[in-house]
N, C-alpha and C. Protein backbone atom coordinates (compact mmCIF):
# COMPACT_ATOMS: atom_id res chain seq x y z
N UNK A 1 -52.66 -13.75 -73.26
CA UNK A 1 -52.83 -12.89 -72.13
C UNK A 1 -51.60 -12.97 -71.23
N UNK A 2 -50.54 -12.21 -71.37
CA UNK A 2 -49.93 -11.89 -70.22
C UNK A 2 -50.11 -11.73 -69.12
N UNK A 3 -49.55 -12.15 -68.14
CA UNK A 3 -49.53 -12.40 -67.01
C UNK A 3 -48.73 -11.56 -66.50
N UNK A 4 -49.27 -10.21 -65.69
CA UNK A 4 -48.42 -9.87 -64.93
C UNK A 4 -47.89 -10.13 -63.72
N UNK A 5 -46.49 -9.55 -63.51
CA UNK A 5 -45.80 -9.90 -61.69
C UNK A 5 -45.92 -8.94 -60.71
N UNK A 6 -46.50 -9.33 -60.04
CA UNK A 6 -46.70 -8.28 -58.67
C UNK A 6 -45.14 -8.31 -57.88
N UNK A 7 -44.87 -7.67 -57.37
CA UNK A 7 -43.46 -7.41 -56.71
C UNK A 7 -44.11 -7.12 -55.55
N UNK A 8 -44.14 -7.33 -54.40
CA UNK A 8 -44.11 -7.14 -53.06
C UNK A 8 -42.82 -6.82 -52.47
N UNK A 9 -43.05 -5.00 -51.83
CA UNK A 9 -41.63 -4.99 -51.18
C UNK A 9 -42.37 -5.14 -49.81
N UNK A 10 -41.12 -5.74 -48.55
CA UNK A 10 -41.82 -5.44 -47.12
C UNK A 10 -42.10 -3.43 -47.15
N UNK A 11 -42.41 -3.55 -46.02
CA UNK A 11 -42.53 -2.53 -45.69
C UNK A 11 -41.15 -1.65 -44.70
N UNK A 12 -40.77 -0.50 -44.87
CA UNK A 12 -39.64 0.32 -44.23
C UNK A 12 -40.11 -0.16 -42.76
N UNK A 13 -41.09 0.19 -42.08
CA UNK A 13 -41.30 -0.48 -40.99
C UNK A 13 -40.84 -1.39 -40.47
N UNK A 14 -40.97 -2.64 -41.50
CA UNK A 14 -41.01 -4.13 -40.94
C UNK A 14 -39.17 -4.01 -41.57
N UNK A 15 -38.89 -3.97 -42.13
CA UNK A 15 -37.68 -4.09 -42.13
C UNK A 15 -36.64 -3.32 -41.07
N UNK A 16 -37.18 -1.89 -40.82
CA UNK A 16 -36.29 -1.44 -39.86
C UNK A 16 -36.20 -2.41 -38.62
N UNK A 17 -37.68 -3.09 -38.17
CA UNK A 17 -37.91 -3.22 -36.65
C UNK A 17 -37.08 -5.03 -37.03
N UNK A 18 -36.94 -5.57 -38.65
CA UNK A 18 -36.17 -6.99 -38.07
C UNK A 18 -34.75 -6.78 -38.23
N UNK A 19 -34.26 -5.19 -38.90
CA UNK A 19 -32.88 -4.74 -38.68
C UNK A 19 -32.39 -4.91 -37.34
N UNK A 20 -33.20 -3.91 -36.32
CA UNK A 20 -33.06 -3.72 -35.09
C UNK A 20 -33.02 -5.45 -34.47
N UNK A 21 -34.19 -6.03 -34.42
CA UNK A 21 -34.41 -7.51 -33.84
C UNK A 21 -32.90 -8.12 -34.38
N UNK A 22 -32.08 -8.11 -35.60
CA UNK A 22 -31.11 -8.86 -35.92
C UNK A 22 -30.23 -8.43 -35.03
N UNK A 23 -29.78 -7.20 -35.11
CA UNK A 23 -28.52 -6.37 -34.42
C UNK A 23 -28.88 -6.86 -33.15
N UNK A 24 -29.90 -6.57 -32.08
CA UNK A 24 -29.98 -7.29 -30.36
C UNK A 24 -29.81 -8.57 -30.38
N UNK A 25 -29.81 -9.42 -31.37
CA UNK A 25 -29.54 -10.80 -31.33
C UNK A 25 -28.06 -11.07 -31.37
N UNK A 26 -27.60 -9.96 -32.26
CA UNK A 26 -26.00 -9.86 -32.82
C UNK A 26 -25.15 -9.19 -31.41
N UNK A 27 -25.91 -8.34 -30.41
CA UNK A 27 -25.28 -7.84 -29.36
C UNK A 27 -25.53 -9.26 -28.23
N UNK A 28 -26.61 -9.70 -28.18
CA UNK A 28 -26.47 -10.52 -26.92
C UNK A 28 -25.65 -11.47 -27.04
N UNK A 29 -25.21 -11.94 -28.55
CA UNK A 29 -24.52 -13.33 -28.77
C UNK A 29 -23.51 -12.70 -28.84
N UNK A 30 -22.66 -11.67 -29.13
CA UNK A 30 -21.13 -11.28 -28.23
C UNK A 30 -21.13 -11.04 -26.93
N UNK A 31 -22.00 -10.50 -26.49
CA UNK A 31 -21.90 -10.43 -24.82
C UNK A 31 -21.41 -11.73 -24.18
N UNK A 32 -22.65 -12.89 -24.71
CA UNK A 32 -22.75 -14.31 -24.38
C UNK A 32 -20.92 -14.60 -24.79
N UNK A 33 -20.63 -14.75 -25.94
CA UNK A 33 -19.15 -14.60 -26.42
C UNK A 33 -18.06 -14.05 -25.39
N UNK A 34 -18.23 -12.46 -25.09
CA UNK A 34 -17.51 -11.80 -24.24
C UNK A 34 -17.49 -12.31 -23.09
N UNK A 35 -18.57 -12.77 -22.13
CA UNK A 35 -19.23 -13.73 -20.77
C UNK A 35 -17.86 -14.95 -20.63
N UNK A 36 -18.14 -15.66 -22.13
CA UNK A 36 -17.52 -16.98 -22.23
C UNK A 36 -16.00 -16.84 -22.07
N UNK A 37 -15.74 -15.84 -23.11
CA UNK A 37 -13.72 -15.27 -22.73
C UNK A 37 -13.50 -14.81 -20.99
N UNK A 38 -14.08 -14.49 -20.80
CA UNK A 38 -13.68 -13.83 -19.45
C UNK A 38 -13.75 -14.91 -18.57
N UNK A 39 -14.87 -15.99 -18.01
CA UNK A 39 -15.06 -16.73 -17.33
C UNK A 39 -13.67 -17.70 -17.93
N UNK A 40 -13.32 -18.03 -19.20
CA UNK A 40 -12.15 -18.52 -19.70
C UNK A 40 -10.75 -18.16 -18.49
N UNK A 41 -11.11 -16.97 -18.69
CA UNK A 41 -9.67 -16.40 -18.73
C UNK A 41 -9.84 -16.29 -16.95
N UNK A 42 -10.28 -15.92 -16.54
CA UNK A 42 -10.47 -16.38 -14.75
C UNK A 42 -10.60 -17.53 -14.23
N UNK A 43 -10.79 -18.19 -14.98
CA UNK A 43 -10.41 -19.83 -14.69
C UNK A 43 -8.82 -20.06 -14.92
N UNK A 44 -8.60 -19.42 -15.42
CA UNK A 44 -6.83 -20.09 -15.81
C UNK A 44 -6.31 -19.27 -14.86
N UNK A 45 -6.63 -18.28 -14.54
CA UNK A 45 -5.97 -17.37 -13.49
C UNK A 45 -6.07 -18.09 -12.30
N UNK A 46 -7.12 -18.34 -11.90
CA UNK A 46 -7.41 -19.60 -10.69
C UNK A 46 -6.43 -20.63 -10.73
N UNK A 47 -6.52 -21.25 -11.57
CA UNK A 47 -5.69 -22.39 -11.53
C UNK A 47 -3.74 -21.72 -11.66
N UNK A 48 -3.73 -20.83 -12.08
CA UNK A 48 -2.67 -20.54 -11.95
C UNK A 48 -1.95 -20.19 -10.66
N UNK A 49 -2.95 -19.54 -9.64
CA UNK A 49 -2.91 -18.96 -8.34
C UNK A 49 -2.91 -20.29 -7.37
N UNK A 50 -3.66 -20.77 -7.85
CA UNK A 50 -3.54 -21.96 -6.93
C UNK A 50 -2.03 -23.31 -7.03
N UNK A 51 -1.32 -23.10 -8.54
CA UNK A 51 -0.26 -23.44 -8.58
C UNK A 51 1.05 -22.61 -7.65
N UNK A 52 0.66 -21.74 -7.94
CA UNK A 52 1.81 -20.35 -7.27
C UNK A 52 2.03 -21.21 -6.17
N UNK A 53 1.02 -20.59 -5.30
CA UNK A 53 0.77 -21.14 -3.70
C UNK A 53 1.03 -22.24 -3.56
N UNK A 54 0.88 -23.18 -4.00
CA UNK A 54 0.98 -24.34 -3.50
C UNK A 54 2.63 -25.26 -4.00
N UNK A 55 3.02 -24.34 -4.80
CA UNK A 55 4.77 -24.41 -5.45
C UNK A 55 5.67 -23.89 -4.82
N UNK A 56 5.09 -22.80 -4.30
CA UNK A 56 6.06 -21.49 -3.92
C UNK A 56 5.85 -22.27 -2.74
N UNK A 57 4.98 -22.47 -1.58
CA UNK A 57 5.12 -22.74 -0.09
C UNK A 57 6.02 -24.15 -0.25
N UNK A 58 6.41 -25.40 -0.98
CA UNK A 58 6.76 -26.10 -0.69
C UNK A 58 7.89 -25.96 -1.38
N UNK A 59 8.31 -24.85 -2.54
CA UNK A 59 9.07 -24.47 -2.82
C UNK A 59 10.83 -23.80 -1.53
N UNK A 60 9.42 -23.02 -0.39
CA UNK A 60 10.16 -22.30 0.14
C UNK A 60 10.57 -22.80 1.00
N UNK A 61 9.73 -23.88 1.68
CA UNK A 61 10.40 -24.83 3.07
C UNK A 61 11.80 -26.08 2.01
N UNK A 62 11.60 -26.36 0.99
CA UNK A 62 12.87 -27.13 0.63
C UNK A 62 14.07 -26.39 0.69
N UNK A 63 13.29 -25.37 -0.29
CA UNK A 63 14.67 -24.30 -0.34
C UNK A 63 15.63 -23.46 0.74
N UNK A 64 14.66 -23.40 1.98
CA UNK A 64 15.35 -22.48 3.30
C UNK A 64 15.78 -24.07 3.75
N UNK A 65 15.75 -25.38 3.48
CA UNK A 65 16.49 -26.71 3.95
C UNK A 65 17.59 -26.92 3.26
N UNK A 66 17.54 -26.50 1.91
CA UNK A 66 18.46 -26.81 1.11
C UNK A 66 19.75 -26.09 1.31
N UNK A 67 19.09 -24.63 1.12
CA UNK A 67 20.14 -23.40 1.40
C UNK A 67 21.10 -23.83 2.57
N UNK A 68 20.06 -24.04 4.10
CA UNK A 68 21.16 -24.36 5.45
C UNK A 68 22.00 -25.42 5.08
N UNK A 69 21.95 -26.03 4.50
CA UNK A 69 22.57 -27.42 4.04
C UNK A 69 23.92 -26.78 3.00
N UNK A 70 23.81 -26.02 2.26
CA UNK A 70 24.61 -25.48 0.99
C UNK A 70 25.74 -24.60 2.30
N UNK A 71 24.86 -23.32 2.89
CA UNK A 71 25.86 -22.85 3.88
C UNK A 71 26.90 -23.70 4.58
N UNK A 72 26.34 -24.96 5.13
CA UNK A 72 27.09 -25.09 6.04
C UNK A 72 27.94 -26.58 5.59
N UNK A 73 27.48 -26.79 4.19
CA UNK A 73 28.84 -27.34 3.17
C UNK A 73 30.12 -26.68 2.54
N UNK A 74 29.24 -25.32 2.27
CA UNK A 74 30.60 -24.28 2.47
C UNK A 74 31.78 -24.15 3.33
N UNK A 75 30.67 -24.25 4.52
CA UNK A 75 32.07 -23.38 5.63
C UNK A 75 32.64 -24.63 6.25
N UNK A 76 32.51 -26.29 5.97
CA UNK A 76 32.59 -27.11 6.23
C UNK A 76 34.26 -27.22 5.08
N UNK A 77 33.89 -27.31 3.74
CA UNK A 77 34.68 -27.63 2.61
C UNK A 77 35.87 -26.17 2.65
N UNK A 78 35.33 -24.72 2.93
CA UNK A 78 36.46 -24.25 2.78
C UNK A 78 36.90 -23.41 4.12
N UNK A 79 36.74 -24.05 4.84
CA UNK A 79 36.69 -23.51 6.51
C UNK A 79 36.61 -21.51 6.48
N UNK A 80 35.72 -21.32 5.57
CA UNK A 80 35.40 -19.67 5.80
C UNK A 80 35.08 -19.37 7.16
N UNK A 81 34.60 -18.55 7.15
CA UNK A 81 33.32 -18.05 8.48
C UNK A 81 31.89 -18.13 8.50
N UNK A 82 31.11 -18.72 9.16
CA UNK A 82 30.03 -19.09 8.78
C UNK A 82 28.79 -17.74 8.31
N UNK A 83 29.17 -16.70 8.54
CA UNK A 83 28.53 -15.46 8.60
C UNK A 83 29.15 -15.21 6.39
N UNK A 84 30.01 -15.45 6.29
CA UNK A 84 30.64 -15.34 4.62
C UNK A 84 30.45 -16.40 4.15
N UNK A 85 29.76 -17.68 4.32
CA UNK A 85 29.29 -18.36 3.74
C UNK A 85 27.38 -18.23 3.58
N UNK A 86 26.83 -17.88 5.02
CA UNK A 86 25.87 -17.18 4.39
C UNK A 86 25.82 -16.26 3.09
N UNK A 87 26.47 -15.23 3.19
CA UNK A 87 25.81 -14.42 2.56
C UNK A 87 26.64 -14.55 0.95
N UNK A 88 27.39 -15.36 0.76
CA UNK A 88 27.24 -16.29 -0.41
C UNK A 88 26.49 -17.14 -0.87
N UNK A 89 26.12 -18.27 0.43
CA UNK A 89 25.06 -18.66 -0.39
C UNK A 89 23.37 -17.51 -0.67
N UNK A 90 23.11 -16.52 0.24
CA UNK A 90 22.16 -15.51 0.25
C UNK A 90 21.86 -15.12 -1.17
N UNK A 91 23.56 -14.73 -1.55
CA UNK A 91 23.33 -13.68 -2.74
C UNK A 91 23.30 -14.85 -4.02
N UNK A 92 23.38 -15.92 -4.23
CA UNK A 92 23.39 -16.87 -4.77
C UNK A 92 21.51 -17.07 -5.17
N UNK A 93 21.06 -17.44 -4.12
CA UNK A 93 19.69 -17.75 -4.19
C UNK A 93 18.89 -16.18 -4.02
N UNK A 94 19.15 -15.50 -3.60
CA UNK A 94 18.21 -14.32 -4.27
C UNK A 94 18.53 -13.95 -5.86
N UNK A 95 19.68 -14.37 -6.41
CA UNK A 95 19.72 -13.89 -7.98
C UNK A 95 18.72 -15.44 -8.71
N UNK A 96 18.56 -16.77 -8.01
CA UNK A 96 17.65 -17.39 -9.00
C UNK A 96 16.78 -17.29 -8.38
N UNK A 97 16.37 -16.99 -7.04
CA UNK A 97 14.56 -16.01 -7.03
C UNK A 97 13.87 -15.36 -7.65
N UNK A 98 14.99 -14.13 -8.08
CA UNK A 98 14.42 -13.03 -9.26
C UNK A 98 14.54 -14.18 -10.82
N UNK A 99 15.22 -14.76 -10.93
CA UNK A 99 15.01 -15.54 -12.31
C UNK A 99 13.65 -16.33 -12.28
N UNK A 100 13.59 -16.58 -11.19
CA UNK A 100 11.90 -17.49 -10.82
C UNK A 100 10.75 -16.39 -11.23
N UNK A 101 10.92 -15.22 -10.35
CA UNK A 101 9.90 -14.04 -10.39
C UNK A 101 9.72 -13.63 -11.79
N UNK A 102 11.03 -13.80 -12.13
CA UNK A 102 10.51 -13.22 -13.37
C UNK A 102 9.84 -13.61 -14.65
N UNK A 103 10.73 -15.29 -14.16
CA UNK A 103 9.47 -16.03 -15.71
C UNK A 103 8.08 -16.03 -15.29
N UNK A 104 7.85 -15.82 -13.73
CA UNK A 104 6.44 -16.08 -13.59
C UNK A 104 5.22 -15.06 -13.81
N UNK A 105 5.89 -13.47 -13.68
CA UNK A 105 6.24 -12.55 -14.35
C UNK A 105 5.54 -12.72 -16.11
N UNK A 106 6.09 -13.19 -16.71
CA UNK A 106 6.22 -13.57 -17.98
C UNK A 106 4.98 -14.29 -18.78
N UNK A 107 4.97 -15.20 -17.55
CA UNK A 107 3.61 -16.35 -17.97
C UNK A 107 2.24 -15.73 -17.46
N UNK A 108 2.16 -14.35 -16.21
CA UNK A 108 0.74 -14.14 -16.02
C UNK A 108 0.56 -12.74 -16.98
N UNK A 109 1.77 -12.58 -18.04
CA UNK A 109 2.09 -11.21 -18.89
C UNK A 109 0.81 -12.14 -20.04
N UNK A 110 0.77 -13.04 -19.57
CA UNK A 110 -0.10 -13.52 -21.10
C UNK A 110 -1.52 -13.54 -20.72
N UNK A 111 -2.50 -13.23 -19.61
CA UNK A 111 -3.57 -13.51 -19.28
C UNK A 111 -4.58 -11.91 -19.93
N UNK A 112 -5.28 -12.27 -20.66
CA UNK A 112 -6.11 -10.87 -20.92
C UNK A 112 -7.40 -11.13 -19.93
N UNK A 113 -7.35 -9.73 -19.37
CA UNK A 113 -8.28 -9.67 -19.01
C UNK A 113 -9.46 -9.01 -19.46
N UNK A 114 -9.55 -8.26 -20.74
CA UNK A 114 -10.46 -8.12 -21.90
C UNK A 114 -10.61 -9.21 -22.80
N UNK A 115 -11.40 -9.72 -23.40
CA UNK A 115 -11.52 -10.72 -24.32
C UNK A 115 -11.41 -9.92 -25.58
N UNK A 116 -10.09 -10.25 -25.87
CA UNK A 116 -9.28 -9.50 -27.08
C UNK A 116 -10.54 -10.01 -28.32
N UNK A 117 -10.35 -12.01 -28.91
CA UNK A 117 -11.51 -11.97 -29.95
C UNK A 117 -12.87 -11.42 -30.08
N UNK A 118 -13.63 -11.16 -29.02
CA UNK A 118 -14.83 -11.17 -29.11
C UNK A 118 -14.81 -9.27 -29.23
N UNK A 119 -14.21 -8.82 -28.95
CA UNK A 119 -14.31 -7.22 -29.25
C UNK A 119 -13.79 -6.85 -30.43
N UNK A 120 -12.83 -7.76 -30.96
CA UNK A 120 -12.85 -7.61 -32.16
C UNK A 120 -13.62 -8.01 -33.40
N UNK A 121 -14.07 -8.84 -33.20
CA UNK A 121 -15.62 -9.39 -34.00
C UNK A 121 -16.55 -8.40 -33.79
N UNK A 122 -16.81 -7.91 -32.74
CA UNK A 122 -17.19 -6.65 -32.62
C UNK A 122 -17.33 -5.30 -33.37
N UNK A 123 -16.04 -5.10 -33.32
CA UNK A 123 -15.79 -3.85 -34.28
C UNK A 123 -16.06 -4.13 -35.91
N UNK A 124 -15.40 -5.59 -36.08
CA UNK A 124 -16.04 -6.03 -37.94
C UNK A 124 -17.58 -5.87 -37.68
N UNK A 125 -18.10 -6.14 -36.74
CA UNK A 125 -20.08 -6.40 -37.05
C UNK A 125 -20.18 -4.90 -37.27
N UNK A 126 -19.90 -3.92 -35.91
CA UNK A 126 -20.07 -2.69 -36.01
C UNK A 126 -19.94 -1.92 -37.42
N UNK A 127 -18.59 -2.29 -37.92
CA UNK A 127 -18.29 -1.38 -39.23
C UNK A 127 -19.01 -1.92 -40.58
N UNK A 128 -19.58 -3.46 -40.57
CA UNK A 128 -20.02 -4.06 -41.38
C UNK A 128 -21.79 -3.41 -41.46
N UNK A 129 -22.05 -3.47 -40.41
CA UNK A 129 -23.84 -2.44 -40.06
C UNK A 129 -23.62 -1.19 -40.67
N UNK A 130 -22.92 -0.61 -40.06
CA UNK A 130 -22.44 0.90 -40.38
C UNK A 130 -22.20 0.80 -42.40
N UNK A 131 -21.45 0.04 -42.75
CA UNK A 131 -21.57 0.31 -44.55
C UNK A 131 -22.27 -0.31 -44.93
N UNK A 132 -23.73 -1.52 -44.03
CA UNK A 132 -24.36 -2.06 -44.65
C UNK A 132 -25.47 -1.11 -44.89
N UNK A 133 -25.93 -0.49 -43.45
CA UNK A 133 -27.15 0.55 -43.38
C UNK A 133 -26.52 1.67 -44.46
N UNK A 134 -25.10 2.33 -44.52
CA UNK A 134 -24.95 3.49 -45.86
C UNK A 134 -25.30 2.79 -47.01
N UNK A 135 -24.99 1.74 -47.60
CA UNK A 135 -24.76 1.46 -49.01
C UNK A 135 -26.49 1.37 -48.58
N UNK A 136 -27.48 1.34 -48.02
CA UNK A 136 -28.81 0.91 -48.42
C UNK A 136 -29.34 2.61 -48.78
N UNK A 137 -28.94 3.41 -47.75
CA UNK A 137 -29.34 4.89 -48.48
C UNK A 137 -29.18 5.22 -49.81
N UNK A 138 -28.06 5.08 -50.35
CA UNK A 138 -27.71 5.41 -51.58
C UNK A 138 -28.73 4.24 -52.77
């Protein structure tokens, strides 16, 4: 006596509604993902801002000490005029200001403020649903 096999499929129902249940699980855990990059990335911005400020102000009282000091070694060492030794040393320290500005410039050129990975995991889940749900029609 053979024994036959019953095959149980779920039902289109129950499968659509744990399709759907997978995918809201698959959206909240990139959000949660997306949440996590961003709070990332505003934290480093913080701490970056709070370096600025606190570099740049003690930056700027050495440097307007240093500078009067540089001027008036100038006009001391080559008996100029003190008005042409300013604005030598002036044009001196505004060209490594902009060299300052600009690496700093440089370093907040790197902060995303989209969370580049998690939108891209994104788009693979998206396109991966999208040819998983076609290849099931066919």
């Amino acid at each position: 006596m053979a024994q036959e096999t019953i095959h149980t499929f779920p039902s289109l129902t129950r499968l659509v509604a744990e399709l759907l249940g997978d995918i809201r699980t698959l959206v909240q855990q990139h959000l949660q993902l997306m949440r996590d990059e961003f709070e990332a990335e505003v934290s480093k911005v913080k701490r970056a801002s709070i370096s600025v400020a606190v570099g740049a102000g003690l930056a700027a009282i050495g440097g307007l000490l240093f500078i009067l000091m540089l001027v008036h070694l100038l006009q001391w060492a080559t008996g100029w005029p003190l008005w042409s030794c300013y604005g030598l040393v002036g044009l001196v320290s505004a060209g490594a200001g902009a060299i300052a500005l600009w690496s700093a410039l440089k370093v907040g050129s790197t902060v995303h403020v989209m969370p580049v990975r998690t939108l891209q995991s994104m788009k693979e889940d998206a396109q991966w649903i999208s040819e998983t749900i076609a290849s099931k029609r066919t």
